[in-house]
N, C-alpha and C. Protein backbone atom coordinates (compact mmCIF):
# COMPACT_ATOMS: atom_id res chain seq x y z
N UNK A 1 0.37 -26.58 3.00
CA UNK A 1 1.63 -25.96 2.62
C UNK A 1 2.54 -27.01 1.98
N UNK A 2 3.09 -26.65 1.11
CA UNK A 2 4.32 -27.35 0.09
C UNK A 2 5.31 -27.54 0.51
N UNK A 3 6.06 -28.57 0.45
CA UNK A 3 7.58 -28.18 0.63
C UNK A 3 8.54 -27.76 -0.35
N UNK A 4 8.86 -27.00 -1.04
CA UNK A 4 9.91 -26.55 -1.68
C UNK A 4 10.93 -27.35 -2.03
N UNK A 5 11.05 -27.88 -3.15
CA UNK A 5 12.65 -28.49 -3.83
C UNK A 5 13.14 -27.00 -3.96
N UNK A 6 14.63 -27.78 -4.59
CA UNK A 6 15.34 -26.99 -5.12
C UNK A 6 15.06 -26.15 -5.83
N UNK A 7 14.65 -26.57 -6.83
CA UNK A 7 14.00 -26.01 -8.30
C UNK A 7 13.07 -24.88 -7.95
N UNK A 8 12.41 -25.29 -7.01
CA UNK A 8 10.91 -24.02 -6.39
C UNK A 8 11.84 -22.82 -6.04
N UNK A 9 12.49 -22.94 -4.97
CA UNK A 9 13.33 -22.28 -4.20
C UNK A 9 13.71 -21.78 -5.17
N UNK A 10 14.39 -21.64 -6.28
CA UNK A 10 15.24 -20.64 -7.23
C UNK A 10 14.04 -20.08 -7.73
N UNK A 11 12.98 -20.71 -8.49
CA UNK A 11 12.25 -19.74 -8.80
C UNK A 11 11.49 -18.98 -8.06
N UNK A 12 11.38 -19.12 -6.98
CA UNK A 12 10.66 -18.46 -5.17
C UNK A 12 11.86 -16.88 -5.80
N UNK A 13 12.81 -17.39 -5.48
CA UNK A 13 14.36 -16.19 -5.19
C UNK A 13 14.19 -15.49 -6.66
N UNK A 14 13.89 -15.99 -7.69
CA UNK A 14 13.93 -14.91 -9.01
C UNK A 14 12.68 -14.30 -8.90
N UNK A 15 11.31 -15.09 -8.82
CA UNK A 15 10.56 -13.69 -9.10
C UNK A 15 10.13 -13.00 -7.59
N UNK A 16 10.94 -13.37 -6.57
CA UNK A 16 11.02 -12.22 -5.43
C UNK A 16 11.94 -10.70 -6.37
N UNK A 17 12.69 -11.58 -6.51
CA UNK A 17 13.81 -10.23 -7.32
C UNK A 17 13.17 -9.53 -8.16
N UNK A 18 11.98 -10.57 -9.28
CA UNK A 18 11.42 -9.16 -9.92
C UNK A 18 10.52 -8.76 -9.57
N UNK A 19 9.85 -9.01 -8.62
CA UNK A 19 8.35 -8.16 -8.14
C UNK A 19 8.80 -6.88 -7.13
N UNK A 20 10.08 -7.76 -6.28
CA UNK A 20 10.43 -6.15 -5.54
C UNK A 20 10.75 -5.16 -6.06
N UNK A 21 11.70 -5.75 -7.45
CA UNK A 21 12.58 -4.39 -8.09
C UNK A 21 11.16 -3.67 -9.11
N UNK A 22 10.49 -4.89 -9.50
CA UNK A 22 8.96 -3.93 -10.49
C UNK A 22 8.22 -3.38 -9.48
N UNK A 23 7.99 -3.57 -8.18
CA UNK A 23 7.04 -3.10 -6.84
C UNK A 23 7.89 -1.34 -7.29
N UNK A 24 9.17 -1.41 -6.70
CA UNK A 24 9.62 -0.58 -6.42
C UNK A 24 10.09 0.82 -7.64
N UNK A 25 10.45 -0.20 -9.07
CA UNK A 25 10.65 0.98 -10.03
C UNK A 25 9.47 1.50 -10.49
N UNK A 26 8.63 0.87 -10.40
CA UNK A 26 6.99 1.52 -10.58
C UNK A 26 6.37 2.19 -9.89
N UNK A 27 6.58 2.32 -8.31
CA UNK A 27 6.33 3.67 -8.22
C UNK A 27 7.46 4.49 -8.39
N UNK A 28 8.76 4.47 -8.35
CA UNK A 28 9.60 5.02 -8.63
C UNK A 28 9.32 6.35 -10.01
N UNK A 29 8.64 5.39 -11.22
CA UNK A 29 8.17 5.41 -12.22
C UNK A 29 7.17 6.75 -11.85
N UNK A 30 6.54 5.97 -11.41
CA UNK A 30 5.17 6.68 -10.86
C UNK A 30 5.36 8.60 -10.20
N UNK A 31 6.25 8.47 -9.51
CA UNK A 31 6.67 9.88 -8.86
C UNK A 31 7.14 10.72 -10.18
N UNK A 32 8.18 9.93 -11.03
CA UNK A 32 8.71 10.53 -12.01
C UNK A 32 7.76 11.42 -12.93
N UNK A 33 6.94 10.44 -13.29
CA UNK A 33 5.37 10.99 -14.17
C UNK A 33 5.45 12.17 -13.17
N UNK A 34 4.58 12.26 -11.94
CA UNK A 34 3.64 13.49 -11.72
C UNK A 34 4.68 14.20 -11.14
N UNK A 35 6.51 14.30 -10.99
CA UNK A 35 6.85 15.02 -11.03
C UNK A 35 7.24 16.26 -12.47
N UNK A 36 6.41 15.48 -13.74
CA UNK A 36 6.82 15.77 -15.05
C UNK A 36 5.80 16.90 -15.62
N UNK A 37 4.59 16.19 -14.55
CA UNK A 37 3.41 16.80 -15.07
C UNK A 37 3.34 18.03 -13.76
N UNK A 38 3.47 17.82 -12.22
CA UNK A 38 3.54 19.03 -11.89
C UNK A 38 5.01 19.04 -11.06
N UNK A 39 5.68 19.72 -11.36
CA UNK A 39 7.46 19.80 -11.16
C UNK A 39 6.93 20.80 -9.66
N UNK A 40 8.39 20.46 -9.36
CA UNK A 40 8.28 21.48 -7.85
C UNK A 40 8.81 22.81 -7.90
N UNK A 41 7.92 23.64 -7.54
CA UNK A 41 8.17 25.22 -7.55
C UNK A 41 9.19 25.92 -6.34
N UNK A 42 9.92 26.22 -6.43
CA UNK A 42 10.36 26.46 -4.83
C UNK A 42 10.30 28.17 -5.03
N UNK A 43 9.18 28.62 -3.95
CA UNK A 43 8.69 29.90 -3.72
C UNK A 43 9.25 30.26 -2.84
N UNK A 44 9.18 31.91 -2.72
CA UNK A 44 9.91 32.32 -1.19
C UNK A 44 8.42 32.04 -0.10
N UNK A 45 8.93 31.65 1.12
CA UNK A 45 7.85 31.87 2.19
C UNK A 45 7.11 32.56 2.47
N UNK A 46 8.00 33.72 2.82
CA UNK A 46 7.59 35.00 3.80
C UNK A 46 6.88 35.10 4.64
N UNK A 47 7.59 34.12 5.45
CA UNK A 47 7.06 33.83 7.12
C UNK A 47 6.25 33.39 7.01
N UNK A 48 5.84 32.45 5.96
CA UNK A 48 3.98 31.53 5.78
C UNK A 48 4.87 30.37 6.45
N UNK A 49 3.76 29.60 7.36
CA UNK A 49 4.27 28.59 7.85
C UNK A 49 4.40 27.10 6.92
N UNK A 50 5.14 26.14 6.96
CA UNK A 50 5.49 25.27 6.24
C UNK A 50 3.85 24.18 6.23
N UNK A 51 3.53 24.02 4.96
CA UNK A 51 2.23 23.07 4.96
C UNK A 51 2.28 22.04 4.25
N UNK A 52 1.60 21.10 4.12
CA UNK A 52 1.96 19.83 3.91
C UNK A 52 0.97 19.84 1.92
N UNK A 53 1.86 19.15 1.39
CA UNK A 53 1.67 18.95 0.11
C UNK A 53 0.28 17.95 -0.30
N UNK A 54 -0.47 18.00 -0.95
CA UNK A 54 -1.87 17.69 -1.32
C UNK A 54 -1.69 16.30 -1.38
N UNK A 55 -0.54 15.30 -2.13
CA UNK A 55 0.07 14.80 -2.25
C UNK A 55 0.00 13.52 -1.01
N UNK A 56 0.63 14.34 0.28
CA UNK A 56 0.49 13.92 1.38
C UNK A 56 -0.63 12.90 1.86
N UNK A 57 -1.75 13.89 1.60
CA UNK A 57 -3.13 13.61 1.80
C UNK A 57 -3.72 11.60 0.82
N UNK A 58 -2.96 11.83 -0.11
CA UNK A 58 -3.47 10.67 -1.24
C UNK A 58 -2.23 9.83 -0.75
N UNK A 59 -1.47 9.86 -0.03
CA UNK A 59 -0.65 8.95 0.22
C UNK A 59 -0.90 8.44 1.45
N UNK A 60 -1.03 8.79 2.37
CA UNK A 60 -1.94 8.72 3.21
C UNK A 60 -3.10 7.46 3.38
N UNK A 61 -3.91 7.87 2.31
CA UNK A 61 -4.88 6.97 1.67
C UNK A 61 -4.64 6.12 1.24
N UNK A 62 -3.54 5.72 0.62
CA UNK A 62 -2.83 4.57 -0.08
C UNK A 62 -2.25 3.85 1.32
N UNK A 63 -1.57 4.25 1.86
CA UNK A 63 -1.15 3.51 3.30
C UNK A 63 -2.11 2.83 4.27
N UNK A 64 -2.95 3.64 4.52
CA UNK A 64 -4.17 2.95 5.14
C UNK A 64 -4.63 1.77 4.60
N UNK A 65 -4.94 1.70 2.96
CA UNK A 65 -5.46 0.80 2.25
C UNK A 65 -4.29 -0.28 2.13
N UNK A 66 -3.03 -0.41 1.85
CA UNK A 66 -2.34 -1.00 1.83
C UNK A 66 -2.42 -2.15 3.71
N UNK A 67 -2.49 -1.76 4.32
CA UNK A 67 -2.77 -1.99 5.89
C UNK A 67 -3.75 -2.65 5.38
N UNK A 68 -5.38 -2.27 5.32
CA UNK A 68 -6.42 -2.55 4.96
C UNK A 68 -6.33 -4.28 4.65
N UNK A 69 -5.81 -4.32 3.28
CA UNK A 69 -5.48 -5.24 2.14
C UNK A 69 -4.79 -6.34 2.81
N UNK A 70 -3.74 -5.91 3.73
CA UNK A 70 -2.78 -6.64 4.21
C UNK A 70 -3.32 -7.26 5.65
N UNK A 71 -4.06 -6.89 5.87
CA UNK A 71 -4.88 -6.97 7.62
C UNK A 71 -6.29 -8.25 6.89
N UNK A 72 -6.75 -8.00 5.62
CA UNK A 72 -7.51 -8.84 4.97
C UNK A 72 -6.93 -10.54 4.72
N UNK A 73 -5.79 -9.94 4.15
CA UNK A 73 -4.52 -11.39 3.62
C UNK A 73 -4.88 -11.87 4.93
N UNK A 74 -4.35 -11.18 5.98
CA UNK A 74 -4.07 -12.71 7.32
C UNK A 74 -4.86 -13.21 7.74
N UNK A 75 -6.46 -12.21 7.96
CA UNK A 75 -7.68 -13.11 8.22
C UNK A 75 -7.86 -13.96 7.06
N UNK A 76 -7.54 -13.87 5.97
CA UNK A 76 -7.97 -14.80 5.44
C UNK A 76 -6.86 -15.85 4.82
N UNK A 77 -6.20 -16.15 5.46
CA UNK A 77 -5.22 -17.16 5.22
C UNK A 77 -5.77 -18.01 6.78
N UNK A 78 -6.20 -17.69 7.67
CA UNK A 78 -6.24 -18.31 8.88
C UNK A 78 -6.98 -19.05 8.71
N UNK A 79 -7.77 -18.47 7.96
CA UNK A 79 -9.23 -19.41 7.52
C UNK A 79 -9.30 -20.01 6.55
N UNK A 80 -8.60 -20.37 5.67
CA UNK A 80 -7.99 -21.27 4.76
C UNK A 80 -8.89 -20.29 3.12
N UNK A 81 -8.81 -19.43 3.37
CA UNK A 81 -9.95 -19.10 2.30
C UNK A 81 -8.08 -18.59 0.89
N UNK A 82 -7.94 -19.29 0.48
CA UNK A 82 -6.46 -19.13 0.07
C UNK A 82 -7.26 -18.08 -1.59
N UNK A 83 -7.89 -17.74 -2.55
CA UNK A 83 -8.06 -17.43 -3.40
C UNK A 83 -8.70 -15.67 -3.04
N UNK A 84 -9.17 -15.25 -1.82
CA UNK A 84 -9.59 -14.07 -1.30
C UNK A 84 -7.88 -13.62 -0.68
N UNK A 85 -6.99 -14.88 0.29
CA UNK A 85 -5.97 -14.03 0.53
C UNK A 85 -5.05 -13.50 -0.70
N UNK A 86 -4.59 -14.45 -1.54
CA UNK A 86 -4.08 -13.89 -2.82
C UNK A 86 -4.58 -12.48 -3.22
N UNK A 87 -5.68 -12.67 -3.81
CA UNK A 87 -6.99 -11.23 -4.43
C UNK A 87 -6.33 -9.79 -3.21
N UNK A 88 -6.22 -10.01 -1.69
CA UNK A 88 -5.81 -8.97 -1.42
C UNK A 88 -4.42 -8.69 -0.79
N UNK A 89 -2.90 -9.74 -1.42
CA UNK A 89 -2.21 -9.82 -1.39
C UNK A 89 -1.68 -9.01 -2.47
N UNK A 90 -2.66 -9.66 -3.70
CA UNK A 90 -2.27 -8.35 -5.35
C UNK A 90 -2.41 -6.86 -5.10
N UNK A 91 -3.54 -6.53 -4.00
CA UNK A 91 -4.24 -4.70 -3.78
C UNK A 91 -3.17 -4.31 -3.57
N UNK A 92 -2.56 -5.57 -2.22
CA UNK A 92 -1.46 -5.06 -1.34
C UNK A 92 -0.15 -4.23 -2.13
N UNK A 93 0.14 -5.14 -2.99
CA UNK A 93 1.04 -4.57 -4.18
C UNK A 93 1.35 -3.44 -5.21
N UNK A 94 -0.28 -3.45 -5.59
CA UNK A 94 -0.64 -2.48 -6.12
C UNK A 94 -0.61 -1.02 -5.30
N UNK A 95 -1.40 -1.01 -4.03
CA UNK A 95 -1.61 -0.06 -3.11
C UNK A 95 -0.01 0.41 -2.47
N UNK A 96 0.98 -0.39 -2.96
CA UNK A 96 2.01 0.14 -1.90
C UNK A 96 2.83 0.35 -2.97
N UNK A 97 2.35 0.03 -4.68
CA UNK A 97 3.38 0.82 -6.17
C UNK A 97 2.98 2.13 -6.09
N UNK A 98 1.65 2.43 -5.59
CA UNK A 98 0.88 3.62 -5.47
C UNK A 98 1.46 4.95 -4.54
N UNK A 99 1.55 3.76 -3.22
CA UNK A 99 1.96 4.90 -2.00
C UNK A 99 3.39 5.28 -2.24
N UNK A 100 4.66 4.38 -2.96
CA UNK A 100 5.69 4.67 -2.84
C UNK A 100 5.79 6.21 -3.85
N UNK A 101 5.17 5.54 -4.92
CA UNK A 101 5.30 6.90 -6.28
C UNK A 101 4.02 8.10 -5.58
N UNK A 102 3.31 8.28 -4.81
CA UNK A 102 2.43 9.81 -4.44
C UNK A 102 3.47 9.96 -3.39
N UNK A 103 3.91 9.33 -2.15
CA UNK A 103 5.15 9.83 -1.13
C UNK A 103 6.31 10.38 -1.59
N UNK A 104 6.90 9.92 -3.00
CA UNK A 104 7.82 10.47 -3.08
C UNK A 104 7.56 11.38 -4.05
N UNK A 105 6.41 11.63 -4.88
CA UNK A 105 6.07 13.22 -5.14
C UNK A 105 6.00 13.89 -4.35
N UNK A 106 5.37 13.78 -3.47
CA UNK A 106 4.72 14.39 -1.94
C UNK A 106 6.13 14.83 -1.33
N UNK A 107 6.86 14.45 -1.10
CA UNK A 107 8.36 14.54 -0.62
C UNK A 107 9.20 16.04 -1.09
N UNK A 108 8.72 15.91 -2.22
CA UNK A 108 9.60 16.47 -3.37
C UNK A 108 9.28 17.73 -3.77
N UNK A 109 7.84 17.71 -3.88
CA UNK A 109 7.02 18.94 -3.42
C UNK A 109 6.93 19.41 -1.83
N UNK A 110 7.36 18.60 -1.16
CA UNK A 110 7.92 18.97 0.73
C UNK A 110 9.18 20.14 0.65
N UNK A 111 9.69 18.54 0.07
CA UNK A 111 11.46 20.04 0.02
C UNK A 111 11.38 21.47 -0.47
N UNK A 112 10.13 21.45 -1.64
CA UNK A 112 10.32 22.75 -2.11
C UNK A 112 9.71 24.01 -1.63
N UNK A 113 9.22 23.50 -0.47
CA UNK A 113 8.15 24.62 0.03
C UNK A 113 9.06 24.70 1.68
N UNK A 114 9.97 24.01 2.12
CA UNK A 114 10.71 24.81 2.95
C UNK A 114 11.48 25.56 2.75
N UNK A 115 11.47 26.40 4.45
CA UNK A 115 12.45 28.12 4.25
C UNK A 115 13.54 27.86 3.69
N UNK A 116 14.20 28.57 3.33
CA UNK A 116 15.40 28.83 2.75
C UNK A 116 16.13 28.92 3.50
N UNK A 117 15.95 30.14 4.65
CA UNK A 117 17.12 30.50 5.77
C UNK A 117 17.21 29.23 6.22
N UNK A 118 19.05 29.42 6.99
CA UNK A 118 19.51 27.95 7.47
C UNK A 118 18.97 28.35 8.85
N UNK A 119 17.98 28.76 9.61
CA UNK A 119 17.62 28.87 11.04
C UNK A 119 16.62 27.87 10.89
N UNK A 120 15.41 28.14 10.13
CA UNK A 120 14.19 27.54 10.29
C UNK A 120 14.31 26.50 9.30
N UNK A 121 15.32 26.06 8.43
CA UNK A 121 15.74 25.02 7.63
C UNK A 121 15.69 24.15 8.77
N UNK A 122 16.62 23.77 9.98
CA UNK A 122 17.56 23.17 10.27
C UNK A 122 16.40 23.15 11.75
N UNK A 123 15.60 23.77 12.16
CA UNK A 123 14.58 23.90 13.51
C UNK A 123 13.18 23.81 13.31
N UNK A 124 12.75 24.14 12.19
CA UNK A 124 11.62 24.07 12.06
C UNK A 124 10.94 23.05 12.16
N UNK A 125 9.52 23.02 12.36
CA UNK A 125 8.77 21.73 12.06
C UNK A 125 8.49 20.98 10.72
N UNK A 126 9.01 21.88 9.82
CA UNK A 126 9.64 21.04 8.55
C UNK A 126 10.39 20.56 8.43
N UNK A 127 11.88 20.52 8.93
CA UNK A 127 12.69 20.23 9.35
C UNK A 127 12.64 18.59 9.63
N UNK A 128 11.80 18.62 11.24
CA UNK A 128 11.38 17.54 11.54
C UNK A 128 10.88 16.59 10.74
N UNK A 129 9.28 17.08 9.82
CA UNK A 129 8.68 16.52 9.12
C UNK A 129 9.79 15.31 8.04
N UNK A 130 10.30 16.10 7.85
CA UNK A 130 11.20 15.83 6.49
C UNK A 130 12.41 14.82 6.34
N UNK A 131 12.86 14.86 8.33
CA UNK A 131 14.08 14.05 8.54
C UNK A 131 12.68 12.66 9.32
N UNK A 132 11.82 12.75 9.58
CA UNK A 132 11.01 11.64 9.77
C UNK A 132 10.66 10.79 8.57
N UNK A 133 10.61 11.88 7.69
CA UNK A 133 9.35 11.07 6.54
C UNK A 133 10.53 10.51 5.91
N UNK A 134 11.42 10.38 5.52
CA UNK A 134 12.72 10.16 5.12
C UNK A 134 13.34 8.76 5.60
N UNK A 135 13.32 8.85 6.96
CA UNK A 135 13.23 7.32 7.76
C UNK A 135 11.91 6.46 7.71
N UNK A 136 11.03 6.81 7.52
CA UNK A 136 9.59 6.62 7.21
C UNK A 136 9.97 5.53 5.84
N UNK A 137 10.19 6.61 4.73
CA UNK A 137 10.28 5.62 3.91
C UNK A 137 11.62 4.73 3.88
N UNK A 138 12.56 4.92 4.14
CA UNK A 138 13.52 3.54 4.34
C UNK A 138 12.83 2.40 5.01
N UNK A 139 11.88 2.02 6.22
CA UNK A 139 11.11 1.47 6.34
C UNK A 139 10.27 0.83 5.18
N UNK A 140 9.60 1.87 4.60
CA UNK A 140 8.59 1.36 3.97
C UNK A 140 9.69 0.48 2.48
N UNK A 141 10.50 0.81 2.50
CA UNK A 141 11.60 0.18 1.53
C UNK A 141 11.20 -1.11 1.98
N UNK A 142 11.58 -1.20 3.52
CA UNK A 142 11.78 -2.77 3.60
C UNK A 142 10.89 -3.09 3.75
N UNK A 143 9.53 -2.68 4.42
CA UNK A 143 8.18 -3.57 4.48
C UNK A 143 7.90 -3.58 2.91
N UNK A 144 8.04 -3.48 1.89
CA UNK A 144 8.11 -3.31 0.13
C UNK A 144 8.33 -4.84 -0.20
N UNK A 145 10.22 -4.92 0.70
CA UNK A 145 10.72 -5.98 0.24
C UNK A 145 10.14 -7.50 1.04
N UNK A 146 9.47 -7.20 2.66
CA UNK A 146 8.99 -8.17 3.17
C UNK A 146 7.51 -8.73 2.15
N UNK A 147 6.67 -7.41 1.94
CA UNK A 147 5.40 -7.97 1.09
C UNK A 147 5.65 -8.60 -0.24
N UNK A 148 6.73 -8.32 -0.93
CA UNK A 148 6.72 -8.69 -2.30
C UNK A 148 7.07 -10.42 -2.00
N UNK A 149 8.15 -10.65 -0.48
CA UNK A 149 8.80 -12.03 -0.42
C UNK A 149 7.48 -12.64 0.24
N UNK A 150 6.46 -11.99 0.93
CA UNK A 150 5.03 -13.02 1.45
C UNK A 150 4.16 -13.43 0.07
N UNK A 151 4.39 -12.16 -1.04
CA UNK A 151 3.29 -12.41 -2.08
C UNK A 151 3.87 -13.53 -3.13
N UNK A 152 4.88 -13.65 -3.06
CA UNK A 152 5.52 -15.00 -3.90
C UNK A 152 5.69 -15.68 -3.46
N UNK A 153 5.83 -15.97 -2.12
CA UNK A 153 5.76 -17.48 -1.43
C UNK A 153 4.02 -18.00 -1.27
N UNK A 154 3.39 -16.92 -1.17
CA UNK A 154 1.56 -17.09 -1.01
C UNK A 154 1.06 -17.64 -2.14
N UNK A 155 1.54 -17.64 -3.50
CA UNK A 155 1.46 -17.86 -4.66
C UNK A 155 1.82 -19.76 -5.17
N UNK A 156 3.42 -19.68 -4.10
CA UNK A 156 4.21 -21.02 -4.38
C UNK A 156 3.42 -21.68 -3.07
N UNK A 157 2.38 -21.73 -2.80
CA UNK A 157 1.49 -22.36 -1.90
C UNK A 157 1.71 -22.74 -0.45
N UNK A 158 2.58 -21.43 0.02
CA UNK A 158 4.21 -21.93 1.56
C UNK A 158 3.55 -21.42 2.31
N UNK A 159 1.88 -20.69 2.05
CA UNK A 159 1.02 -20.31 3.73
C UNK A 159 0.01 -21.09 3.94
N UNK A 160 -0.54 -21.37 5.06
CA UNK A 160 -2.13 -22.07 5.19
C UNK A 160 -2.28 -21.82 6.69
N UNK A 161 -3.20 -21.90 7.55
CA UNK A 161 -3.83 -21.81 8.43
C UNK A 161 -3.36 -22.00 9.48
N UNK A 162 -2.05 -22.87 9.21
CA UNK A 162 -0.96 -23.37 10.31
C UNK A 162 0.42 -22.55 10.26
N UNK A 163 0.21 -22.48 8.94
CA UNK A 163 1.74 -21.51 9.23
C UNK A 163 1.54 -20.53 8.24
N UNK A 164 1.55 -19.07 8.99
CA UNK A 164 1.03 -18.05 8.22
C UNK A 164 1.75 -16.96 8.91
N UNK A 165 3.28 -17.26 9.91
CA UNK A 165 3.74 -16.39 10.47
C UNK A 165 4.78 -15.44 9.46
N UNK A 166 5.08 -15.73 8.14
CA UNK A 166 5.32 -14.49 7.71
C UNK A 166 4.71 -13.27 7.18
N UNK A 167 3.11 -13.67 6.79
CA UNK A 167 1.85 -13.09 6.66
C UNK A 167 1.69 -12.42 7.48
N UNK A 168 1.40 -12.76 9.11
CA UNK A 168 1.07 -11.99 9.83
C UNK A 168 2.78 -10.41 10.55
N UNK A 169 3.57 -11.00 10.26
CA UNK A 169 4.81 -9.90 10.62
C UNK A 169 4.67 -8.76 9.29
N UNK A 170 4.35 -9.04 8.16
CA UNK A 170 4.12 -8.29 7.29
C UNK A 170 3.06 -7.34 7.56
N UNK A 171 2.04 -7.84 7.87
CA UNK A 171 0.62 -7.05 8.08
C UNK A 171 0.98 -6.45 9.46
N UNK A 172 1.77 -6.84 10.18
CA UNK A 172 1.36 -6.14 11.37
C UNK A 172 2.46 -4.72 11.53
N UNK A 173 3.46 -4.90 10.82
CA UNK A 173 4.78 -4.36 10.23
C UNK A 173 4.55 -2.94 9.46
N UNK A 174 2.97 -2.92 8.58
CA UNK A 174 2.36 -2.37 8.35
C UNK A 174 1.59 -0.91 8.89
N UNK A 175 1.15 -2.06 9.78
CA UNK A 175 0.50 -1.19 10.56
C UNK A 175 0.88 -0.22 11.48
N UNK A 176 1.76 -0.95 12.12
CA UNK A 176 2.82 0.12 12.89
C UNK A 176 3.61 1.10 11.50
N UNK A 177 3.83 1.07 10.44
CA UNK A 177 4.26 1.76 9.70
C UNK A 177 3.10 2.86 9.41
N UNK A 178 2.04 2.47 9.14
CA UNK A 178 0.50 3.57 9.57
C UNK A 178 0.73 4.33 10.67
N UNK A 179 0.73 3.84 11.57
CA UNK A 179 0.38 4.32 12.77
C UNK A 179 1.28 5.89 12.86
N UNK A 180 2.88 4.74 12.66
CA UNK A 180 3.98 5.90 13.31
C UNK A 180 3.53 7.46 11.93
N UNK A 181 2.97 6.92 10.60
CA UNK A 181 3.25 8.37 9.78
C UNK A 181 2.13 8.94 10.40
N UNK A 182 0.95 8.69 10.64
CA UNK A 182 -0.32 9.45 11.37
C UNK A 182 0.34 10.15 12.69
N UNK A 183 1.29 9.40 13.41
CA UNK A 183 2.25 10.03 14.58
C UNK A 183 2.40 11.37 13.64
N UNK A 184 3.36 11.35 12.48
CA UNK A 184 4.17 12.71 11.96
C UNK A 184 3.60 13.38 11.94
N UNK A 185 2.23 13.18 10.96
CA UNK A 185 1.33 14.27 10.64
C UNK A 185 0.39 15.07 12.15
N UNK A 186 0.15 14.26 12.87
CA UNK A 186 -0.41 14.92 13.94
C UNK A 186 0.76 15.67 14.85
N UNK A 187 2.13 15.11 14.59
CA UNK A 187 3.08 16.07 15.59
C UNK A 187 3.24 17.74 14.46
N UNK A 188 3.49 17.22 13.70
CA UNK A 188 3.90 18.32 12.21
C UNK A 188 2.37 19.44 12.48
N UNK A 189 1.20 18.92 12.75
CA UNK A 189 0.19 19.70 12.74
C UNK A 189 0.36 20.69 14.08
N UNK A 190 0.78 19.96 15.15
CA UNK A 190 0.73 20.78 16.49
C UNK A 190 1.86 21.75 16.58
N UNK A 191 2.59 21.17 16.44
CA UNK A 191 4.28 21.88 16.44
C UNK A 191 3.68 23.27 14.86
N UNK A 192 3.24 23.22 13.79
CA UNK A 192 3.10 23.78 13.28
C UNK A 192 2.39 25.26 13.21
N UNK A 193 1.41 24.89 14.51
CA UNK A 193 0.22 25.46 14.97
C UNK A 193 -0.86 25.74 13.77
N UNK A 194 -1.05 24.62 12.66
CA UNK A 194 -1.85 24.31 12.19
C UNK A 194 -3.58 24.14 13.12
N UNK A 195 -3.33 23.27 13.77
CA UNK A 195 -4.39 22.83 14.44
C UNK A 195 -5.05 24.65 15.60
N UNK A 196 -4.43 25.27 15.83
CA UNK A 196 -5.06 26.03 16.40
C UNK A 196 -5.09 27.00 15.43
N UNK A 197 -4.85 27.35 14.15
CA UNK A 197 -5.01 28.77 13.31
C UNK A 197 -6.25 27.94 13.10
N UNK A 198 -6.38 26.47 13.12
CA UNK A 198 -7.97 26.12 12.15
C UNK A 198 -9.15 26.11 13.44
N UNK A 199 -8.72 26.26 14.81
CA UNK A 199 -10.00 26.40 15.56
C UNK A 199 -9.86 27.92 15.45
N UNK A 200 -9.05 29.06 15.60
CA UNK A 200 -9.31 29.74 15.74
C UNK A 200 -10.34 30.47 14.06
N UNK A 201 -9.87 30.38 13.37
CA UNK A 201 -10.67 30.75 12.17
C UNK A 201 -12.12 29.96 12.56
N UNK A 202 -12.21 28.64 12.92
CA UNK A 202 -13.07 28.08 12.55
C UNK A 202 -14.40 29.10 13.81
């Protein structure tokens, strides 16, 4: 590990500034597109229960992998293998420009498929879904801004085998960010009675 002059340190602090704000307007970007290409319909219900957007499902996937990527970085910074942690420090980046822009399609197409009435607006298990996933991503805002500040210091050569404790709060920061949305979706499924219309059909 390096020690940082002055000089490093400012450029450490500028391209933190632009990888978070490009991390973040790109998927930003990203939602915009496939809200262009499929816009949100808002249908009446009629007592159909609230279901989760396809959307969901691919974001989902992106979160896991982002974890994945990021669970890779710390084993392999421990082990000095510094050119494999980078390689999945970049996925990390990529995988979480991905998850921000399908979540907040996914979102958007959420809002439009809840009830209308203010009873089941305001009680429902959409309801819930919606005031979770919402705090969900303010989180994922900041685990955004923690990965973009590990992937430019990983770069300015400030991790190795000995000191790799902002690597590992990132990845693990992660994971609990996994964990708790797999929480939503499995409460959103029960409360929904998703899970028993599909044994009972099944």
């Amino acid at each position: 590990m390096t020690r940082p002059t002055p000089q490093m340190q400012t450029r450490i602090a500028l391209r933190f500034l632009l990888l978070a704000c490009g991390l973040i307007g790109a998927g930003g970007l990203l939602a915009w597109l496939l809200l262009c290409v499929w816009p949100p319909q808002r249908l009446p219900r009629d007592g159909k229960p609230v279901t989760f957007p396809i959307a969901f499902h691919f974001s989902t996937a992106w979160l896991i992998a982002v974890s994945v990527a990021l669970h890779g970085a710390w084993t392999s910074v421990r082990i000095e293998k510094q050119p494999r942690f980078r390689r999945c420090l970049r996925l990390a980046i990529v995988f979480t420009t991905l998850f921000i822009g399908v979540q907040t399609f996914g979102l958007a197409q959420f809002v439009a498929s809840l009830p209308r009435d203010s009873y089941h607006s305001s009680t429902g298990p959409g309801a819930f879904v919606f005031v979770f996933a919402v705090l969900h991503a303010l989180h994922v805002g900041v685990a955004s801004l923690f990965l973009a500040w590990v992937t430019v210091s990983a770069f300015a050569d400030r991790y190795d085998h000995e000191y790799c404790w902002g690597v590992t709060f990132c990845a693990f920061f992660w994971h609990a960010l996994g964990v708790v949305w797999l929480a939503i979706l499995a409460t959103f499924a029960i409360t929904s009675g998703e899970l028993i219309s599909i044994q009972l059909n099944g």
